[in-house]
Protein backbone atom coordinates (compact mmCIF):
# COMPACT_ATOMS: atom_id res chain seq x y z
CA UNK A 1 12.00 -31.56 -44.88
CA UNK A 2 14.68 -32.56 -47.57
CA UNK A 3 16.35 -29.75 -49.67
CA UNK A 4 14.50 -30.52 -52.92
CA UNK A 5 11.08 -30.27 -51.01
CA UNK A 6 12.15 -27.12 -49.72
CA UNK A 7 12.84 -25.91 -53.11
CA UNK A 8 9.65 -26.73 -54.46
CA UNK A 9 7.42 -25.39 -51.78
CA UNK A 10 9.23 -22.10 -52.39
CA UNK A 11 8.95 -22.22 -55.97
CA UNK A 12 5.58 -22.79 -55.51
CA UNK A 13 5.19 -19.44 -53.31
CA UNK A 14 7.60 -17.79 -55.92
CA UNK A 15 5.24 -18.67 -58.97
CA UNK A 16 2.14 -16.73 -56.45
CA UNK A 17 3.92 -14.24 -55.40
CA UNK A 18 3.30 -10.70 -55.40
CA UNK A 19 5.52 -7.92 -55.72
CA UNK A 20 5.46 -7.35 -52.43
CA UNK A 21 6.62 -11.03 -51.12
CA UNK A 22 9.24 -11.48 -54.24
CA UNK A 23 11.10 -7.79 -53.17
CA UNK A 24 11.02 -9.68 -49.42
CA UNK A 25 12.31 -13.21 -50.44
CA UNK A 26 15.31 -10.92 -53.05
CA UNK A 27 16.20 -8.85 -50.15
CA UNK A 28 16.56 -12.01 -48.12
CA UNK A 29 18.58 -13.76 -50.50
CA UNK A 30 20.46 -10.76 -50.93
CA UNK A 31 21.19 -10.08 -47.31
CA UNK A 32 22.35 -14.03 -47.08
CA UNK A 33 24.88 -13.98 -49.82
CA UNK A 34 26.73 -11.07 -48.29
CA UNK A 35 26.74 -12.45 -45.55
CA UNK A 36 30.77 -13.94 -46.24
CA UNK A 37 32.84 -13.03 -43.13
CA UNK A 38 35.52 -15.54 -44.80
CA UNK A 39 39.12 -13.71 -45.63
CA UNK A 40 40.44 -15.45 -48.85
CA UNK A 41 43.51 -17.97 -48.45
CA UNK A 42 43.53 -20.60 -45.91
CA UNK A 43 41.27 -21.05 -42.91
CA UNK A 44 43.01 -19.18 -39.88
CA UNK A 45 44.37 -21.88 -37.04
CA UNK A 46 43.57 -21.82 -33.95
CA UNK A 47 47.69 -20.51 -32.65
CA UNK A 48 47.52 -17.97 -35.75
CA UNK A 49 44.04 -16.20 -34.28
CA UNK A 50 45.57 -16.02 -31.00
CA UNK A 51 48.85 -14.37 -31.85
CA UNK A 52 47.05 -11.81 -33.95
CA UNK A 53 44.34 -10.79 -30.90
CA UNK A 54 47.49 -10.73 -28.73
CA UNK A 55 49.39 -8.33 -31.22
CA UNK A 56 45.74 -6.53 -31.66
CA UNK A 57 45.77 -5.90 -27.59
CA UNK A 58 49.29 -4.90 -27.28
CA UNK A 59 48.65 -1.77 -30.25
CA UNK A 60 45.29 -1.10 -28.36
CA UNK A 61 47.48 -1.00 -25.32
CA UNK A 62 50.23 1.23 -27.08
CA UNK A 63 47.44 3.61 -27.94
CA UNK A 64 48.00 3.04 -31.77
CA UNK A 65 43.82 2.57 -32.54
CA UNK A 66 41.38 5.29 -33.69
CA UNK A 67 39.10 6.45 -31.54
CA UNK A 68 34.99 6.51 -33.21
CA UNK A 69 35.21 10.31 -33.08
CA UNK A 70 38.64 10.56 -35.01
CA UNK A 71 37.42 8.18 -37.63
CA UNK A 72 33.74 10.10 -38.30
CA UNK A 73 35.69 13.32 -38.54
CA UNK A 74 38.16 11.48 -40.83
CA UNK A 75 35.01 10.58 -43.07
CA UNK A 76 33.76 13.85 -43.32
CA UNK A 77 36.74 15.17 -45.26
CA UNK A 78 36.14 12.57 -47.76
């Protein structure tokens, strides 16, 4: 099915809708815009990903992370 056929059918659903369907397909919409796990600037080589997981081991190794315990009892005193 081609984009603009796809649109149509779902404005045709959209224009029938009840509230209960049009909360569902916003949600949806919602959920898929947010959905951005882009940083801004430049896409990330492939040599530039690997030296930052290697330099993410080597401070997990060093001990310099926060445990999940450290970090909930961090949130509570916010």
């Amino acid at each position: 099915m081609k984009v603009v056929q796809i649109k149509e059918e779902l404005y045709n659903y959209i224009e029938s809708a009840d509230t209960r369907l049009l909360k569902m397909l916003l949600a949806v919409a919602q959920t898929y815009i947010r959905e951005d796990y882009t940083l801004p600037g430049p896409p990330m080589d492939r040599d530039t990903l690997r030296s930052r997981i290697k330099a993410a081991k080597a401070r997990i190794e060093e001990g310099k992370f926060t445990t999940q315990e450290d970090l909930e009892s961090e949130m509570e005193k916010w």
